[in-house]
Structure formats: structure tokens, C-alpha cells
C-alpha atoms as a PDB file:
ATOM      1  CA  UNK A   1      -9.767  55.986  23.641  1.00  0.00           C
ATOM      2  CA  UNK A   2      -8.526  53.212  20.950  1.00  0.00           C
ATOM      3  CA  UNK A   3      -4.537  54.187  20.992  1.00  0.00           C
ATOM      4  CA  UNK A   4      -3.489  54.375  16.785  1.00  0.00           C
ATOM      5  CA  UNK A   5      -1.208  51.328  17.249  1.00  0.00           C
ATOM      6  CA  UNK A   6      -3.934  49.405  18.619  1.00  0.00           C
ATOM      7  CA  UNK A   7      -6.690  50.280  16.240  1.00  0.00           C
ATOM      8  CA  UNK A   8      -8.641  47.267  15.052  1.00  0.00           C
ATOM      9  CA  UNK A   9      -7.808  47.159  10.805  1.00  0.00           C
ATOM     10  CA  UNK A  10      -9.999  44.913   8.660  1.00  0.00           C
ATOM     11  CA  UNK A  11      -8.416  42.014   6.182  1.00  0.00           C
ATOM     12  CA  UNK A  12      -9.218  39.896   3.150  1.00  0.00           C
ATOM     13  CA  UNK A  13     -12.123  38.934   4.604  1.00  0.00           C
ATOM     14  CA  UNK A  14     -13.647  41.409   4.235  1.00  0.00           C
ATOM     15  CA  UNK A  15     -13.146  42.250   1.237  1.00  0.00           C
ATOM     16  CA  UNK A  16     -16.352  42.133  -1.706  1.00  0.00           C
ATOM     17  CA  UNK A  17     -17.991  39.645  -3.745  1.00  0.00           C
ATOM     18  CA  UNK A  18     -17.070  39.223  -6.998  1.00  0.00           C
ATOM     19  CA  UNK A  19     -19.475  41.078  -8.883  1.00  0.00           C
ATOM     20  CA  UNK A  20     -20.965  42.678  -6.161  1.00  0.00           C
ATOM     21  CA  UNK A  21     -19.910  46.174  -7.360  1.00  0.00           C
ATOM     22  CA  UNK A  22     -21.726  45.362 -10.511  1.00  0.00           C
ATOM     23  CA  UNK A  23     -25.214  44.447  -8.926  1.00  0.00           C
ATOM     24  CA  UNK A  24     -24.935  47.784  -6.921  1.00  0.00           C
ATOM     25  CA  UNK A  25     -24.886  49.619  -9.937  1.00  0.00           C
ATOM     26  CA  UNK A  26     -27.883  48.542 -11.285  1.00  0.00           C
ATOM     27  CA  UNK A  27     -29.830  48.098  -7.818  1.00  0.00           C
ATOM     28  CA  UNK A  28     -28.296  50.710  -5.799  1.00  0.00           C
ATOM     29  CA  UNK A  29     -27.376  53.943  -7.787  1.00  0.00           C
ATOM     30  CA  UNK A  30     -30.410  54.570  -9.369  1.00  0.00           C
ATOM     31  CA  UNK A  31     -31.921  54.956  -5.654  1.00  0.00           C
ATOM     32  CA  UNK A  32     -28.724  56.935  -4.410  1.00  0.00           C
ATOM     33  CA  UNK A  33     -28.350  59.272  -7.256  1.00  0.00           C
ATOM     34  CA  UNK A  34     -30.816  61.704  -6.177  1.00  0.00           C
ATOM     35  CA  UNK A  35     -29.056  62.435  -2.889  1.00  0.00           C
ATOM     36  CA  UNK A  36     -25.720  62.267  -4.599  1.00  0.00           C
ATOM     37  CA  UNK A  37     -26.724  65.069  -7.040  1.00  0.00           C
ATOM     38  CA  UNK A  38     -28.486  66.608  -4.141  1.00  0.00           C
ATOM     39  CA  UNK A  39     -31.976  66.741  -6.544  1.00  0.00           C
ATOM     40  CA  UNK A  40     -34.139  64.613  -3.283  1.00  0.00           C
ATOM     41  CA  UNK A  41     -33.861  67.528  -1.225  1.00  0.00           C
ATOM     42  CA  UNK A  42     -34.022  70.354  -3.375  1.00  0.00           C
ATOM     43  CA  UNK A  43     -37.114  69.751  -5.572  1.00  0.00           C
ATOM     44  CA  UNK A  44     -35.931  67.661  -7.962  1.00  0.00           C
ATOM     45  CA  UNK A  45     -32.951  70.491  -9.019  1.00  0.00           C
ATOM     46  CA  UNK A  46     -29.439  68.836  -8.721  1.00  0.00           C
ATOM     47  CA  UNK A  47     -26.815  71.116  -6.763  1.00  0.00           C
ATOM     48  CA  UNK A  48     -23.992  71.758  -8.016  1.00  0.00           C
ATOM     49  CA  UNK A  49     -21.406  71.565  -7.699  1.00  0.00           C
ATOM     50  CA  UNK A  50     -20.938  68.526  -5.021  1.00  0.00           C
ATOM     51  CA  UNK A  51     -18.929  66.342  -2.865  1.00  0.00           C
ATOM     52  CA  UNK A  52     -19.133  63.290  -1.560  1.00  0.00           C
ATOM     53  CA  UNK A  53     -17.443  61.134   0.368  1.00  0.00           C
ATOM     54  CA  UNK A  54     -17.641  57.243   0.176  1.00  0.00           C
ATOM     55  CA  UNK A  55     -16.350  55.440   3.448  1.00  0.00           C
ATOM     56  CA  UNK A  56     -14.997  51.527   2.792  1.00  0.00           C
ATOM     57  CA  UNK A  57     -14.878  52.072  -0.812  1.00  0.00           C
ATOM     58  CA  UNK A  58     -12.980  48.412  -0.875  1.00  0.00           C
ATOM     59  CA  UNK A  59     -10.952  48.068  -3.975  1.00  0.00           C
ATOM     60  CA  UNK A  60     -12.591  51.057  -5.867  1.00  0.00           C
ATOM     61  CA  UNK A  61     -14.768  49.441  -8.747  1.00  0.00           C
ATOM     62  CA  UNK A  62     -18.179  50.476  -7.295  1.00  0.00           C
ATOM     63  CA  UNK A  63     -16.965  54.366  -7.048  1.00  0.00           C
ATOM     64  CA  UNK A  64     -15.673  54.318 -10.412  1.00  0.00           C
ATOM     65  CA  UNK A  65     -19.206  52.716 -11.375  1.00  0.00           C
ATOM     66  CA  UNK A  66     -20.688  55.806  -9.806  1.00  0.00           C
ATOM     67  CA  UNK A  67     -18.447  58.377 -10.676  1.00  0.00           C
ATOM     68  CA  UNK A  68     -19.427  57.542 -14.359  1.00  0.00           C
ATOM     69  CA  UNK A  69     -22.700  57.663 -14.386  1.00  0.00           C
ATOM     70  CA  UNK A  70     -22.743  60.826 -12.010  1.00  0.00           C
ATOM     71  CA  UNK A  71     -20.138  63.495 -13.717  1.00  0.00           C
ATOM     72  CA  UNK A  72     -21.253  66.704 -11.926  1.00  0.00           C
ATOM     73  CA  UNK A  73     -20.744  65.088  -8.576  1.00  0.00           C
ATOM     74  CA  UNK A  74     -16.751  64.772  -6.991  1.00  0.00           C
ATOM     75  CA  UNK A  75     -16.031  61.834  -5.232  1.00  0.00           C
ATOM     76  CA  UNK A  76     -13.987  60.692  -2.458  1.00  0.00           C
ATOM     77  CA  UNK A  77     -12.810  57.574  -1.888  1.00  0.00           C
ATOM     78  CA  UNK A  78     -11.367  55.870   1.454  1.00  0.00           C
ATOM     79  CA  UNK A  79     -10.111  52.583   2.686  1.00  0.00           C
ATOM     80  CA  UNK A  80      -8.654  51.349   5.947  1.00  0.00           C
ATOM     81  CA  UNK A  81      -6.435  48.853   4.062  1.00  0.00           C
ATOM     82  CA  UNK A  82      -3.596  49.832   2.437  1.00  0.00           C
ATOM     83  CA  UNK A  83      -3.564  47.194  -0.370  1.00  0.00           C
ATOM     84  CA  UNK A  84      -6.782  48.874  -1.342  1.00  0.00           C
ATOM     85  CA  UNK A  85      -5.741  52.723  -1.387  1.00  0.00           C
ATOM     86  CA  UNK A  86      -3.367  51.465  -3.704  1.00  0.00           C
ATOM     87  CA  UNK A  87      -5.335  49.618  -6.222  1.00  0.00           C
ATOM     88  CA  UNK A  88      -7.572  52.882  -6.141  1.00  0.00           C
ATOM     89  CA  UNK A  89      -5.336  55.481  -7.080  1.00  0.00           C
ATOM     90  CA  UNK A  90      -5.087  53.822 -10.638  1.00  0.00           C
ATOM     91  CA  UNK A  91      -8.730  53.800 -10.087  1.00  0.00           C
ATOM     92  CA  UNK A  92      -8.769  57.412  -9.729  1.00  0.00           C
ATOM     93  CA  UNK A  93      -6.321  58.092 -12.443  1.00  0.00           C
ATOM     94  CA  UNK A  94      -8.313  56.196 -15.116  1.00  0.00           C
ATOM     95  CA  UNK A  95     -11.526  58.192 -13.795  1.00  0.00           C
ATOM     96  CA  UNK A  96     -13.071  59.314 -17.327  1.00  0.00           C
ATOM     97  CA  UNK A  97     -14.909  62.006 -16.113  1.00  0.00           C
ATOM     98  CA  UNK A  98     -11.893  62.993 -13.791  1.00  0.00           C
ATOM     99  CA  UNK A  99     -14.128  63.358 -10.791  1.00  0.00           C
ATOM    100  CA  UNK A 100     -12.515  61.002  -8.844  1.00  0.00           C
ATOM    101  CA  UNK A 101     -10.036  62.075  -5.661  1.00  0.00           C
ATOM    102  CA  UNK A 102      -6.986  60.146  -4.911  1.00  0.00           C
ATOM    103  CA  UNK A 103      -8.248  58.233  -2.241  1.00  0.00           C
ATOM    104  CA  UNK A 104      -7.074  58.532   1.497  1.00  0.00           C
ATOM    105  CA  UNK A 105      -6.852  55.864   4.270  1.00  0.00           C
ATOM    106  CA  UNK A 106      -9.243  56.015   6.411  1.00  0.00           C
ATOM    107  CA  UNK A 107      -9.804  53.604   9.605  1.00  0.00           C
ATOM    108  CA  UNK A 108     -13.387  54.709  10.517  1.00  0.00           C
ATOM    109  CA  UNK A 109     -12.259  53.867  14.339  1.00  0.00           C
ATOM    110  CA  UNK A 110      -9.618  56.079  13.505  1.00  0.00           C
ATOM    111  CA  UNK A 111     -10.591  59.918  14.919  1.00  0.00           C
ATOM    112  CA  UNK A 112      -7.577  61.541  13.253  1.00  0.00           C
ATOM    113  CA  UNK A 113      -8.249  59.760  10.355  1.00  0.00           C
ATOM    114  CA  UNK A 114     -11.658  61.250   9.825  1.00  0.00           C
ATOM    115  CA  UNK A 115     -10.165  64.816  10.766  1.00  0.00           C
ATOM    116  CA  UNK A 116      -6.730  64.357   8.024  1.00  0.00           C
ATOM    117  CA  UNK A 117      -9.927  63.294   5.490  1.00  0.00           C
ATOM    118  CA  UNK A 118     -12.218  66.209   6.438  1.00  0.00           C
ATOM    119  CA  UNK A 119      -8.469  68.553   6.303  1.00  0.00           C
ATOM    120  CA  UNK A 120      -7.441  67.103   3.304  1.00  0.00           C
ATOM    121  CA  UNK A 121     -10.690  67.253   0.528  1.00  0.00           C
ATOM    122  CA  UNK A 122     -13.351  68.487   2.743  1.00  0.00           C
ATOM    123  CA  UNK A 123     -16.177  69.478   3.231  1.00  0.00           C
ATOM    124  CA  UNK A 124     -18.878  66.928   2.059  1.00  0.00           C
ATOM    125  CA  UNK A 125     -22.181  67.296   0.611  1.00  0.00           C
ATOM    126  CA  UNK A 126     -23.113  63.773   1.481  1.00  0.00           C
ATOM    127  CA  UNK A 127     -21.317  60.283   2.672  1.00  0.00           C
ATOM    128  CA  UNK A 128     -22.100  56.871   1.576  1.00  0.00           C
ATOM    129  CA  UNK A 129     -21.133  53.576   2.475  1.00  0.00           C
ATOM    130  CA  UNK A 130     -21.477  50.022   1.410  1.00  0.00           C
ATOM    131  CA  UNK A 131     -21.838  46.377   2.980  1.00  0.00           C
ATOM    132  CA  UNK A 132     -19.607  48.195   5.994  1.00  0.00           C
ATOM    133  CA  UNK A 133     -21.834  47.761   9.189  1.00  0.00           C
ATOM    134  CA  UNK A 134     -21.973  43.688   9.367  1.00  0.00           C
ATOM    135  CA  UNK A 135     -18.332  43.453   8.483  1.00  0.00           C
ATOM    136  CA  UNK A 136     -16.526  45.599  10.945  1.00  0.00           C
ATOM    137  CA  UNK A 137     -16.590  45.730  14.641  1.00  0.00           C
ATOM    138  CA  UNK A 138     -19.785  47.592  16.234  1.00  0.00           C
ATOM    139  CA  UNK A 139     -17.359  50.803  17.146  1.00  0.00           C
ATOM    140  CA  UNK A 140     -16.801  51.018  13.833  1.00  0.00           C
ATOM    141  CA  UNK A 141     -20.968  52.209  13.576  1.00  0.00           C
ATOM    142  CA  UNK A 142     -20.341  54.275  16.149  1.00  0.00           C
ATOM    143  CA  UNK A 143     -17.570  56.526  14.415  1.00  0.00           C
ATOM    144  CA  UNK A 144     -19.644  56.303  11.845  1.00  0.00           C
ATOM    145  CA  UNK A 145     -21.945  58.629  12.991  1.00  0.00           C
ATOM    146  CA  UNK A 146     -20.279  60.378  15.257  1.00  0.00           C
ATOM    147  CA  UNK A 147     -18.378  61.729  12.588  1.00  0.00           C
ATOM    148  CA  UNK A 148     -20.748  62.126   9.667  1.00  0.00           C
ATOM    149  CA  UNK A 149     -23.217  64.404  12.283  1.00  0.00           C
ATOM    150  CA  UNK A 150     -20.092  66.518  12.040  1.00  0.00           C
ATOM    151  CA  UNK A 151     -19.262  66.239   8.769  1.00  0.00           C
ATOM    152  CA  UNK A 152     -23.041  67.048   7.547  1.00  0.00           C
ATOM    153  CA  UNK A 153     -23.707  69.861   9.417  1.00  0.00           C
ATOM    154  CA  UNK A 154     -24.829  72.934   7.774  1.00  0.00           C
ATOM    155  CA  UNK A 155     -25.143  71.533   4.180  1.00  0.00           C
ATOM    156  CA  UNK A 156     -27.741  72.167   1.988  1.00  0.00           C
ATOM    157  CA  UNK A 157     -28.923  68.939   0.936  1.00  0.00           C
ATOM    158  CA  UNK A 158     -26.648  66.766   3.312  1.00  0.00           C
ATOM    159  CA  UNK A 159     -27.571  63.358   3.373  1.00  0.00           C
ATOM    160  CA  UNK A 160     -25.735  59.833   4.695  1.00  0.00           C
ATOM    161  CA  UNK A 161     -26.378  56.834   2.980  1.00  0.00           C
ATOM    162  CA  UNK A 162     -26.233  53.116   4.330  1.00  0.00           C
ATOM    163  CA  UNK A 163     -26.595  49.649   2.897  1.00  0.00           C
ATOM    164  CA  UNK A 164     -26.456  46.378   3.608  1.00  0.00           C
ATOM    165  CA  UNK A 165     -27.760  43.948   5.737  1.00  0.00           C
ATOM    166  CA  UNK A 166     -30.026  44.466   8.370  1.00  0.00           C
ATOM    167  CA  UNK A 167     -31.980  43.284  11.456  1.00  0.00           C
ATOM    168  CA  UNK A 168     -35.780  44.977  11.792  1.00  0.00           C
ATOM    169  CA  UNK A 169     -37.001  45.456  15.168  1.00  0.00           C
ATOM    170  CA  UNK A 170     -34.789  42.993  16.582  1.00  0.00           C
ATOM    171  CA  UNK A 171     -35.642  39.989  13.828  1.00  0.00           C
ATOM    172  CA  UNK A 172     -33.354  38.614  10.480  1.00  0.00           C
ATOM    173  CA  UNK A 173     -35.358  39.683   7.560  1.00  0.00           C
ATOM    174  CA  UNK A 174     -35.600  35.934   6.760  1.00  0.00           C
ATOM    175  CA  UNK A 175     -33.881  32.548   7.147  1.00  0.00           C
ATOM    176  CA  UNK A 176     -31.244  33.459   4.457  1.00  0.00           C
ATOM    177  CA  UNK A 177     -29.869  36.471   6.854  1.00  0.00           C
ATOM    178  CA  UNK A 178     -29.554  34.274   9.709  1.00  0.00           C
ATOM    179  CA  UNK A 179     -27.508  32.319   8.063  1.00  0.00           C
ATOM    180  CA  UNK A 180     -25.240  34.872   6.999  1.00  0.00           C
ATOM    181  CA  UNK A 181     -25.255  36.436  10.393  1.00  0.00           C
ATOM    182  CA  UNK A 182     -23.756  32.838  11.590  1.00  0.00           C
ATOM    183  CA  UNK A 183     -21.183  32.884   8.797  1.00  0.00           C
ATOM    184  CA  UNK A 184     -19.762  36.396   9.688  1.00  0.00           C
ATOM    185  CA  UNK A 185     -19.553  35.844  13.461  1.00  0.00           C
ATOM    186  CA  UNK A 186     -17.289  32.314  12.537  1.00  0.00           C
ATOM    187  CA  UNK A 187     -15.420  35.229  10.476  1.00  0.00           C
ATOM    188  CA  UNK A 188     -14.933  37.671  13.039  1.00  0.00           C
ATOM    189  CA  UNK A 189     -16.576  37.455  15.892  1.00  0.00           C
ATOM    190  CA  UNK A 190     -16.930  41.048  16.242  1.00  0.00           C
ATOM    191  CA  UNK A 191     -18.954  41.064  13.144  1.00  0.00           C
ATOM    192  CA  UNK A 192     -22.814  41.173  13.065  1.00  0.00           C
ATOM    193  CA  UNK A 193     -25.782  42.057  10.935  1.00  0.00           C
ATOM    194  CA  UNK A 194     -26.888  45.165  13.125  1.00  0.00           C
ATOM    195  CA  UNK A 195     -30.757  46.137  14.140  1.00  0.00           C
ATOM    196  CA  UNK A 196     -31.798  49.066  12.341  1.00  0.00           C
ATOM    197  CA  UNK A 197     -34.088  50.329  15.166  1.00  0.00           C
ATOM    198  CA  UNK A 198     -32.738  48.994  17.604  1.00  0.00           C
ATOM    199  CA  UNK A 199     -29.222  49.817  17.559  1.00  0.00           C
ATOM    200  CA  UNK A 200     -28.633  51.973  14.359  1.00  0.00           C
ATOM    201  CA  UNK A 201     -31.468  54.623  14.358  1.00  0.00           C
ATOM    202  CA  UNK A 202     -30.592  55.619  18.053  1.00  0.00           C
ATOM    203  CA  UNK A 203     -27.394  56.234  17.377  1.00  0.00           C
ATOM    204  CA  UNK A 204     -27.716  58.034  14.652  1.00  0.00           C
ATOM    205  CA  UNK A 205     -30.233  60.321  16.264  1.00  0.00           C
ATOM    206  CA  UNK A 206     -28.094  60.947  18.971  1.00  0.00           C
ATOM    207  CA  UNK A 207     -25.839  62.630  16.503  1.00  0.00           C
ATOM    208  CA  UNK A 208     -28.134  65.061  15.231  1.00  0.00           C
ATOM    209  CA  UNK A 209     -29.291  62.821  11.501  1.00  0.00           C
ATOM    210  CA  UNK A 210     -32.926  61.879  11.157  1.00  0.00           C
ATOM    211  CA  UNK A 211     -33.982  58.657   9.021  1.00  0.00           C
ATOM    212  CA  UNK A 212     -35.145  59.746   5.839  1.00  0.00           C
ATOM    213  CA  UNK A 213     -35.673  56.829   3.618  1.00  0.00           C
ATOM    214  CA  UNK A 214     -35.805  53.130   3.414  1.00  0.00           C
ATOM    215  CA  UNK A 215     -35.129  51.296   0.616  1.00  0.00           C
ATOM    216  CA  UNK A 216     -35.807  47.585   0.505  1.00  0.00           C
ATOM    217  CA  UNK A 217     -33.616  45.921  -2.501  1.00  0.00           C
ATOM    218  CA  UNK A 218     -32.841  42.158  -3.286  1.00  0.00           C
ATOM    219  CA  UNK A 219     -31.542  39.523  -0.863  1.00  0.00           C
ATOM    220  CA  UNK A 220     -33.577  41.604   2.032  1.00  0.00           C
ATOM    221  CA  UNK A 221     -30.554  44.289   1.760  1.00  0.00           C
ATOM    222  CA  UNK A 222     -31.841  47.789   2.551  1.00  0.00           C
ATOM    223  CA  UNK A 223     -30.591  51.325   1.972  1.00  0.00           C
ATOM    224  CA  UNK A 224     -31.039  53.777   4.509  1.00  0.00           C
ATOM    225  CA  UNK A 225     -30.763  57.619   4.137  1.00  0.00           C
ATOM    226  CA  UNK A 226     -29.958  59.756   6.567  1.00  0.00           C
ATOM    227  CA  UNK A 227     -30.536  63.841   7.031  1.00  0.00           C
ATOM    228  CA  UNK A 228     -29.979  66.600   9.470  1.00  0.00           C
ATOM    229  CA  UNK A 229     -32.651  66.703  11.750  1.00  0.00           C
END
């Protein structure tokens, strides 16, 4: 096991886009809202009320994006960098439908990080997670999982949620993704765009969550929903 000194912690490089919080807005929530509200597996009836937590959440702009437009859900945010926890806790602050949590760190190789955030706010309805899986080391997938199988279990309506960028079958989705996978191994060379059935799938079945759906949105990105199997 990873010793907590030794843990590997992401930095400015990894941070967002400009703007890309905005295009996941209008691309992504409208997809994501069903599972957040927990209407896509209960008939089309949101439950209420819920909680969900978002792993990476960066420098908070997408959650508070979400937050809005989604008042009866509660959301938690989490970074591994500190500079970000504490740009989000204004974030959460200025939250106008006050369904925002102050935001906890969270180093998804961290184990007792994912127990303090499951201590501290849990349990979750769902967990979500953005442009994460390319820039972070493969282990970081791995917790990923491991964790949210654990998380999940038992909830009505449970559900994880993953996009990004993604390999199918073993291939870039076209010449534009193999160009970024280039750029973020001269990055980090322990980042990669990862194979959806090839590496991601199994491991997520081998911690109890089926694949659900499979969104295709712009630039090839996908967004992949998980549920208890």
C-alpha cells in the first residue's frame, strides 16, 4: 500500500480548460440530471431528497453550474489539491440554492481519504466525475471504483457517472484523440486516455457496478453511467 507521504498529488497541469465548465453545462448536465435527481431509475419520479458526491471537482465552477440548475439535489465537492478546496469553499458559500457542502480533500489514491469523506457527509446517492481518468495516474481508476462499489451499495437509484476521453475496444475514437493521448503522456507520463472495455468496464465489474449508459458527446468525449449490478 501507497504510504500517505508518498501519495502521488496532481498539479497545475491538470487543472481545466478555460471554459470547459461552461460547455459541460450545456452538453453534459442535461444527460446527468436524471441520475442526479435519481428520476432514470425510478420511472421518471425524482428522489428526494439526494446526495451526491463529485470526485476532482477542480476549482468548483462546474458544481456550482450544477448545483443551480439541480436545487433538490446536495452536493459534495472534493479536490486533491489544496489550492482548489480553497477556492471552493467561497464556491460553496455563494451557493444560491445553498446545496452546496464545504468541500473536503480528497486524493482518490488516498483510502483514508475516501473513508474521512464517506465519515464526514456520507452516504451518497450517486458520484460523478469529470475529465479525471486521462489526467491522473491509472491507480487513481482503480480507487475509483473500488471505492464507489462501496460507497453505492444499497441505494435506491445509485448510479456513478464518468466522462471524458476514451479508447473503444482498444482504438482512439479518431486522429484528434491520439493526439491528445501524445500530449498528456509528454505531461505526465503516467497519464493516458484509458480503454473503456478494455481496462475500465472490467474493473468496474469487478466491484460489483454494471455499465448502464453511454453517452457519446462532442470532441468523441463520452459519458458513462454506472449501476449496481
Amino acid at each position: 500500500m501507497t504510504s500517505q507521504s508518498s501519495i502521488y498529488v496532481p498539479g497545475p497541469n491538470s487543472w481545466a480548460k478555460p471554459g470547459s465548465a461552461e460547455r459541460n453545462k450545456v452538453e453534459v448536465l442535461p444527460l446527468l440530471q436524471p441520475w442526479l435527481t435519481g428520476a432514470a431509475l425510478n420511472d421518471g419520479t425524482p428522489i428526494e431528497p439526494r446526495k451526491v458526491l463529485e470526485v476532482a471537482s477542480g476549482f468548483g465552477k462546474q458544481v456550482s453550474y450544477f448545483a443551480e440548475d439541480t436545487p433538490s439535489v446536495t452536493f459534495q465537492p472534493t479536490e486533491a489539491q489544496d489550492e482548489c478546496v480553497a477556492a471552493m469553499k467561497e464556491v460553496a458559500k455563494q451557493a444560491a440554492n445553498g446545496n452546496i457542502l464545504q468541500p473536503l480533500k480528497l486524493n482518490a489514491l488516498s483510502d483514508a481519504d475516501w473513508l474521512n469523506v464517506l465519515e464526514t457527509t456520507g452516504p451518497y446517492d450517486g458520484i460523478f466525475v469529470l475529465n479525471m481518468l486521462h489526467i491522473s495516474p491509472w491507480e487513481s481508476t482503480e480507487k475509483l471504483f473500488l471505492h464507489a462499489g462501496k460507497i453505492l451499495q444499497g441505494k435506491v437509484g445509485a448510479f456513478l457517472a464518468v466522462y471524458g476521453a476514451f479508447k473503444r475496444n482498444g482504438e482512439f475514437s479518431g486522429e484528434g484523440d491520439r493526439l491528445f493521448d501524445i500530449d498528456l503522456k509528454a505531461r505526465d507520463a503516467q497519464w493516458a486516455i484509458r480503454d473503456l472495455e478494455g481496462e475500465i468496464v472490467p474493473e468496474a465489474e469487478k466491484n460489483g457496478l454494471k455499465l448502464t449508459a453511454c453517452h457519446q458527446l462532442n470532441f468523441n468525449n463520452l459519458l458513462v453511467i454506472w449501476t449496481l449490478a
